[in-house]
N, C-alpha and C. Protein backbone atom coordinates (compact mmCIF):
# COMPACT_ATOMS: atom_id res chain seq x y z
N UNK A 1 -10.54 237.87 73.78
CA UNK A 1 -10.83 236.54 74.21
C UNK A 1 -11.78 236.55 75.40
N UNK A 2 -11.77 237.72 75.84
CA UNK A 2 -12.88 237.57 77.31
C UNK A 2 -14.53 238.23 76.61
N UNK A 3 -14.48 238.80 75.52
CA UNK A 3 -15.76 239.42 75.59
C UNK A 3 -16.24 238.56 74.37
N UNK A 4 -17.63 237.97 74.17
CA UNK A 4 -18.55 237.78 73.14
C UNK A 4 -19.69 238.23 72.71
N UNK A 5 -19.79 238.69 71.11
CA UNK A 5 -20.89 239.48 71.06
C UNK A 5 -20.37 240.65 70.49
N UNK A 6 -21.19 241.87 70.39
CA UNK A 6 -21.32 242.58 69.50
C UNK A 6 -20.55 244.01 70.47
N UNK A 7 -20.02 245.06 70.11
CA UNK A 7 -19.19 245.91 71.26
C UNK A 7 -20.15 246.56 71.85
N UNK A 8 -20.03 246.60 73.61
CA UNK A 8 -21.10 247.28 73.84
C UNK A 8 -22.68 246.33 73.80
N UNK A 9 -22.54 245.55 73.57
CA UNK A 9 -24.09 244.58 73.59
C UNK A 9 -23.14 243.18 74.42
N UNK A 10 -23.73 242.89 75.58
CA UNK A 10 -23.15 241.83 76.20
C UNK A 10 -24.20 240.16 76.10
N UNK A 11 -23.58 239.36 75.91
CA UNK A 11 -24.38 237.97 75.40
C UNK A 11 -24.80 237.46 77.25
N UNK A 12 -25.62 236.57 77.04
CA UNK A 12 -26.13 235.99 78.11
C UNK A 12 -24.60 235.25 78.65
N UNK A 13 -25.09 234.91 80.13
CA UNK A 13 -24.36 234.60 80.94
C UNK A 13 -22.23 234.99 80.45
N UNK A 14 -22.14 235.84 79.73
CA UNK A 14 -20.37 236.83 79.95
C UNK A 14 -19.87 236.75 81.11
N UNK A 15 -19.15 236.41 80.68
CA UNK A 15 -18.13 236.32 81.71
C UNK A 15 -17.46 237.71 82.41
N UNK A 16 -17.47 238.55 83.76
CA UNK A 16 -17.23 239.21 84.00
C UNK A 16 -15.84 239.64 84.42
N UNK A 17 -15.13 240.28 83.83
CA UNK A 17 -13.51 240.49 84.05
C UNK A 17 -12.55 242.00 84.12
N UNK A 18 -12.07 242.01 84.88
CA UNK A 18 -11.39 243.54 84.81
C UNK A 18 -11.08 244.21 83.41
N UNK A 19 -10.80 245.34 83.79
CA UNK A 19 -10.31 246.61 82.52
C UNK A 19 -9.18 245.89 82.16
N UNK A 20 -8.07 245.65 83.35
CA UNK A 20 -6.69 245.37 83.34
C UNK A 20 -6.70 244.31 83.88
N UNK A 21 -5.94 243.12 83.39
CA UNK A 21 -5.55 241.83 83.89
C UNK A 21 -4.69 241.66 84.49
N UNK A 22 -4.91 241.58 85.90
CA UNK A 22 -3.58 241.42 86.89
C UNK A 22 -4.06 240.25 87.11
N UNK A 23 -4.65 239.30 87.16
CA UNK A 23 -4.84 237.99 88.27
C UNK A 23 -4.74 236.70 87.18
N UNK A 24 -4.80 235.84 87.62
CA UNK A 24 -3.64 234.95 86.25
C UNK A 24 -5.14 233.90 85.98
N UNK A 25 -6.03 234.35 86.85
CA UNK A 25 -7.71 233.53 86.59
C UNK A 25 -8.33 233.95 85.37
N UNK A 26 -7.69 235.00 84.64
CA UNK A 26 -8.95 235.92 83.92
C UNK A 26 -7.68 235.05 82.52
N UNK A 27 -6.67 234.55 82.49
CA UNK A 27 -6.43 234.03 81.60
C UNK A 27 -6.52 232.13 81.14
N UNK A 28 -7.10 232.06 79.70
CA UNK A 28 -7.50 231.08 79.50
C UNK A 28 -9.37 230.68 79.30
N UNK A 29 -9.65 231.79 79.43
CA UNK A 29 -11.09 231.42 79.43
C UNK A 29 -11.63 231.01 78.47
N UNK A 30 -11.16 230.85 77.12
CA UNK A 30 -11.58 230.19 76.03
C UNK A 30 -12.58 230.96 75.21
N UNK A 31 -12.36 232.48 75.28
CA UNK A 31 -13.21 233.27 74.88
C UNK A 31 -12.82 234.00 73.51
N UNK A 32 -13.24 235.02 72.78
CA UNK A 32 -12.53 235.15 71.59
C UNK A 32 -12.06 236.29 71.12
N UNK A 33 -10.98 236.91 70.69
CA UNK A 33 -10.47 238.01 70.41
C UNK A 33 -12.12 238.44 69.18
N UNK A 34 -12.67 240.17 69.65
CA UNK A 34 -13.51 240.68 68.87
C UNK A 34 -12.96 241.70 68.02
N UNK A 35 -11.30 242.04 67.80
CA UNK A 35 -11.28 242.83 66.77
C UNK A 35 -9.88 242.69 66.60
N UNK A 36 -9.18 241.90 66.84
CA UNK A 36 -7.75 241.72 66.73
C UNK A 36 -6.99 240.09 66.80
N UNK A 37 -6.37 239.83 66.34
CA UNK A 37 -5.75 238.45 65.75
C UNK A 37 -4.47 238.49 65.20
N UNK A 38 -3.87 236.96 65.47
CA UNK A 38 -2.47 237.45 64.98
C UNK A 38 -1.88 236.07 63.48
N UNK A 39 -1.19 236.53 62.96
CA UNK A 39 -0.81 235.13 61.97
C UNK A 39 0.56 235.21 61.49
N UNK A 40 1.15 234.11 61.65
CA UNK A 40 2.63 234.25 61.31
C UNK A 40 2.61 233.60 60.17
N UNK A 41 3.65 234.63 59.27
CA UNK A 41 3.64 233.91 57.58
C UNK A 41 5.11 234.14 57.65
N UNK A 42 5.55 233.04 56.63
CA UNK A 42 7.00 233.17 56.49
C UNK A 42 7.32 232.08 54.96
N UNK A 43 8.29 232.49 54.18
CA UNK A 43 8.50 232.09 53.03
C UNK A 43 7.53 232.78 52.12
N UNK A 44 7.63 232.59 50.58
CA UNK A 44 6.99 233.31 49.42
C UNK A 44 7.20 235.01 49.28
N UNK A 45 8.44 235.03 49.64
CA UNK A 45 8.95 236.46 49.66
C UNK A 45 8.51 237.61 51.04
N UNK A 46 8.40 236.83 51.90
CA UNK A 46 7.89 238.14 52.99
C UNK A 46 9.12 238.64 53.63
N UNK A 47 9.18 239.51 54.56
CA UNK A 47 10.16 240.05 54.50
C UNK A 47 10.36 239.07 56.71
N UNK A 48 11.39 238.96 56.89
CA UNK A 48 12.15 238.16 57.67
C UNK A 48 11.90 238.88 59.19
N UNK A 49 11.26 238.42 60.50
CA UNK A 49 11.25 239.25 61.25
C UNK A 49 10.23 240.33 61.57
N UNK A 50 9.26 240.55 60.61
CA UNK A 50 8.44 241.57 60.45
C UNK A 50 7.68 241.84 61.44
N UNK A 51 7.19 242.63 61.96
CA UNK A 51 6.12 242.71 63.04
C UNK A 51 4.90 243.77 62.43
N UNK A 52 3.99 243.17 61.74
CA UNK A 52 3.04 244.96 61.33
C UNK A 52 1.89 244.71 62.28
N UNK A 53 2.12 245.99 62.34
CA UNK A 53 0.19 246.06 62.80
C UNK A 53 0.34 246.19 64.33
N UNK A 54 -0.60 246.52 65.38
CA UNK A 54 -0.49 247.01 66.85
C UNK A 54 -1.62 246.67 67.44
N UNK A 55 -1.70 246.25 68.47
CA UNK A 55 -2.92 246.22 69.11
C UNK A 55 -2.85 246.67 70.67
N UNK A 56 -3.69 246.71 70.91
CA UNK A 56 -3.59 247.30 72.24
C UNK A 56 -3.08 247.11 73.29
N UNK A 57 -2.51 247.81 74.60
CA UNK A 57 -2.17 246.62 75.23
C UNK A 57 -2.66 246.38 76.41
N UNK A 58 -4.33 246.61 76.56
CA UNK A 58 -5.14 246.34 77.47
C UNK A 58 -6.22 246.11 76.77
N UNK A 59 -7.36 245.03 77.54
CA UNK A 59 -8.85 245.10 77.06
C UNK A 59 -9.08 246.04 76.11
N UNK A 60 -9.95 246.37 74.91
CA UNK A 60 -10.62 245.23 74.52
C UNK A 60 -9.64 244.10 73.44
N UNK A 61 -8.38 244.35 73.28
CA UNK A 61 -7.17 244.32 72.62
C UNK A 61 -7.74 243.97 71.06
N UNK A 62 -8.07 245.35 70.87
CA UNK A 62 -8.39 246.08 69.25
C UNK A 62 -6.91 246.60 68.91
N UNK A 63 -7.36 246.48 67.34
CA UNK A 63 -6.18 246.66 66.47
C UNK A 63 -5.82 248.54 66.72
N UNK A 64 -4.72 248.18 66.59
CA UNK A 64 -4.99 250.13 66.78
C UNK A 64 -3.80 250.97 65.64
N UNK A 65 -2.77 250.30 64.77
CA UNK A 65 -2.04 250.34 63.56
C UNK A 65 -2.18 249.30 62.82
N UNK A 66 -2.42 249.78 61.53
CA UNK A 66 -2.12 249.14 60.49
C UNK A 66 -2.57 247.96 60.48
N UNK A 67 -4.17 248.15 60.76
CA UNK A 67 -4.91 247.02 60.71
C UNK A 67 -5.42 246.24 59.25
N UNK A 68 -5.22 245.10 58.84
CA UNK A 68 -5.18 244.45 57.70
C UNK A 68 -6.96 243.56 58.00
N UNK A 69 -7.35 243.76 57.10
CA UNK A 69 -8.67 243.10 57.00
C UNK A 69 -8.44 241.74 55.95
N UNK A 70 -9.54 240.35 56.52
CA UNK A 70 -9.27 239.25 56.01
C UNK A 70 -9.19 239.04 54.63
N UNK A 71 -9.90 240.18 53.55
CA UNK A 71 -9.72 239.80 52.24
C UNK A 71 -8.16 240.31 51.72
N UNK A 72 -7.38 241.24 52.66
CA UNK A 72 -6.07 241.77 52.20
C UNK A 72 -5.06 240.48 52.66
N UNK A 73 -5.43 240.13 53.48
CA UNK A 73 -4.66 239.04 54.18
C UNK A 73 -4.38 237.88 53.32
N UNK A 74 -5.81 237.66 52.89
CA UNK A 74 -5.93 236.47 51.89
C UNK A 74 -5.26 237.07 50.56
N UNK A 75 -5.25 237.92 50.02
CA UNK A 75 -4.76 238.23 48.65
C UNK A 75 -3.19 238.25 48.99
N UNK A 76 -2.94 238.81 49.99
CA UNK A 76 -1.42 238.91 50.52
C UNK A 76 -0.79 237.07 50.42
N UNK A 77 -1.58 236.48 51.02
CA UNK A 77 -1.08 235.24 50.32
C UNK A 77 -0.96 234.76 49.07
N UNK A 78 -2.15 234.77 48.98
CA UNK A 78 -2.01 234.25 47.40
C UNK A 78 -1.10 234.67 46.33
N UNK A 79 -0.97 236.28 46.65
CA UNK A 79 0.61 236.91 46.01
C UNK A 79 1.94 236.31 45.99
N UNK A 80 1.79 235.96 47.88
CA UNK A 80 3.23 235.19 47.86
C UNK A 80 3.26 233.51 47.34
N UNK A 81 2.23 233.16 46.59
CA UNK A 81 2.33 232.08 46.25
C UNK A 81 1.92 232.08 44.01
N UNK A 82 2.13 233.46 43.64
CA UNK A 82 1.82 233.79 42.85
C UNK A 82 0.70 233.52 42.09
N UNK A 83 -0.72 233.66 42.92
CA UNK A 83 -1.73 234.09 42.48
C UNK A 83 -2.49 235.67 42.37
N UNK A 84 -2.94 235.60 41.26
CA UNK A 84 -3.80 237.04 41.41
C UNK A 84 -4.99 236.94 42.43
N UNK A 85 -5.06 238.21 42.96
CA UNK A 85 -6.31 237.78 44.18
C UNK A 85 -7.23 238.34 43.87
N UNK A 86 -7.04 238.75 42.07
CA UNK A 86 -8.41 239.32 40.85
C UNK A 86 -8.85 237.62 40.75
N UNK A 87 -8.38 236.65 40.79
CA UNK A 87 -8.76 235.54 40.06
C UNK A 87 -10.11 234.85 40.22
N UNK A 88 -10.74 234.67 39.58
CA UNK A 88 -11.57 233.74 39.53
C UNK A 88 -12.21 232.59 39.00
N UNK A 89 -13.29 231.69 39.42
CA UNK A 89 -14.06 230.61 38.74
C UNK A 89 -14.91 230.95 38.19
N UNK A 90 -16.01 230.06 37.16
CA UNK A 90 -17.23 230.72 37.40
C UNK A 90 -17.83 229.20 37.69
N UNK A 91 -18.60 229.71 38.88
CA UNK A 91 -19.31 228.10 39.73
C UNK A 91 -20.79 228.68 39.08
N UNK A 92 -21.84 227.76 38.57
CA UNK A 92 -22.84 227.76 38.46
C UNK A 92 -23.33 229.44 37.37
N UNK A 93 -22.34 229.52 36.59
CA UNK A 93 -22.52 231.27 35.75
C UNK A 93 -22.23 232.18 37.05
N UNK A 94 -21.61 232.20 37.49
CA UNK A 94 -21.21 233.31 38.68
C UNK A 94 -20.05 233.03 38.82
N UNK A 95 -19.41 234.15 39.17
CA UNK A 95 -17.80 234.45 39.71
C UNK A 95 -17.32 234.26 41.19
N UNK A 96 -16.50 233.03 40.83
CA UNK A 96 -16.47 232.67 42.41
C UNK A 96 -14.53 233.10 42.44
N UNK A 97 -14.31 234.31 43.38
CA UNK A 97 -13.11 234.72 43.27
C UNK A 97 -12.49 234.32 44.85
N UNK A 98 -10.90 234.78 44.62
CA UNK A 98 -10.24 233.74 45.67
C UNK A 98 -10.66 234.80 45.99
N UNK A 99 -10.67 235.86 46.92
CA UNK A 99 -10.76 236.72 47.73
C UNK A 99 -12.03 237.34 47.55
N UNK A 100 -12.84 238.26 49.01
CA UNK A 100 -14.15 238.74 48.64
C UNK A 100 -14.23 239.40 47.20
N UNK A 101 -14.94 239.23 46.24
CA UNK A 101 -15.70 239.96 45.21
C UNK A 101 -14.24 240.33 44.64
N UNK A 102 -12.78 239.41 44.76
CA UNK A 102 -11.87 240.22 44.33
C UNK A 102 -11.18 241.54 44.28
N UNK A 103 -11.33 241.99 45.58
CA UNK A 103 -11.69 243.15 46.02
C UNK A 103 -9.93 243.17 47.04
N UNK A 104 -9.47 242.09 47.44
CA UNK A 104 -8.75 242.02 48.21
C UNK A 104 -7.28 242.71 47.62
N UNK A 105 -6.58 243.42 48.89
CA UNK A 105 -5.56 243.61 48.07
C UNK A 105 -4.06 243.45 48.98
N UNK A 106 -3.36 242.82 48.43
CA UNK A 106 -1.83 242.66 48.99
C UNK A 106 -1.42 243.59 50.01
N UNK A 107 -0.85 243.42 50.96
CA UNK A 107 -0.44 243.81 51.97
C UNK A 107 1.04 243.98 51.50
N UNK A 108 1.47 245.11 50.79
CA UNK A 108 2.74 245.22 50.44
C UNK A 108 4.26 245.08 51.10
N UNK A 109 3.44 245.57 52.58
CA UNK A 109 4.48 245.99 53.25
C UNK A 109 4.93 244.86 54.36
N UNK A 110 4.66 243.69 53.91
CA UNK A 110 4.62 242.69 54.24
C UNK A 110 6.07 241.88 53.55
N UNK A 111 6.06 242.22 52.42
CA UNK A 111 7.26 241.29 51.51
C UNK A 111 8.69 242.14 51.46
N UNK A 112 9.20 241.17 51.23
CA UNK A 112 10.53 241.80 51.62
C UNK A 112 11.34 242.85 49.78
């Protein structure tokens, strides 16, 4: 949430902030997590309580276990709502699938 931009490439006017956050100013800045995020799912069979995945627990707070990328995430739903996350349309003669290129895949260890 404090850094924008690319890792290592800093955007005009960044906001400048410690390694470690001790001072209660550096929170709230309205800035955006660059490699880590969180989402609570519950119902469609997941499993109760779960906690996956780790992130750091200082700057740059990157994923650091069992990091799930957005097309697994998305198929992981659609599972628990019993869709295939092979599925697709075809919009205009092309394959328009719920997940990238259908490529996505369930997060198993997610359901109970």
């Amino acid at each position: 949430m404090m850094i924008e931009g690319k890792p290592d490439k800093t955007v005009k006017d960044q906001v400048v902030v410690p390694d470690v956050i001790n001072e209660l100013k550096h929170y709230g800045m309205h800035r955006h997590f660059t490699d880590a995020g969180s989402v609570l799912l519950f119902g469609g069979g997941m499993k109760r309580g779960c906690l996956h995945g780790k992130t750091a627990d200082e700057r740059p707070c990157k994923t650091i276990e069992k990091r799930v990328v957005i097309e697994d995430l998305h198929a992981s739903i659609y599972r628990a709502v019993g869709i295939s996350p092979k599925l697709s349309y075809e919009v205009e003669k092309r394959p328009f699938y719920v997940t990238r290129d259908g490529l996505g895949q369930p997060v198993l260890d997610l359901f109970a």
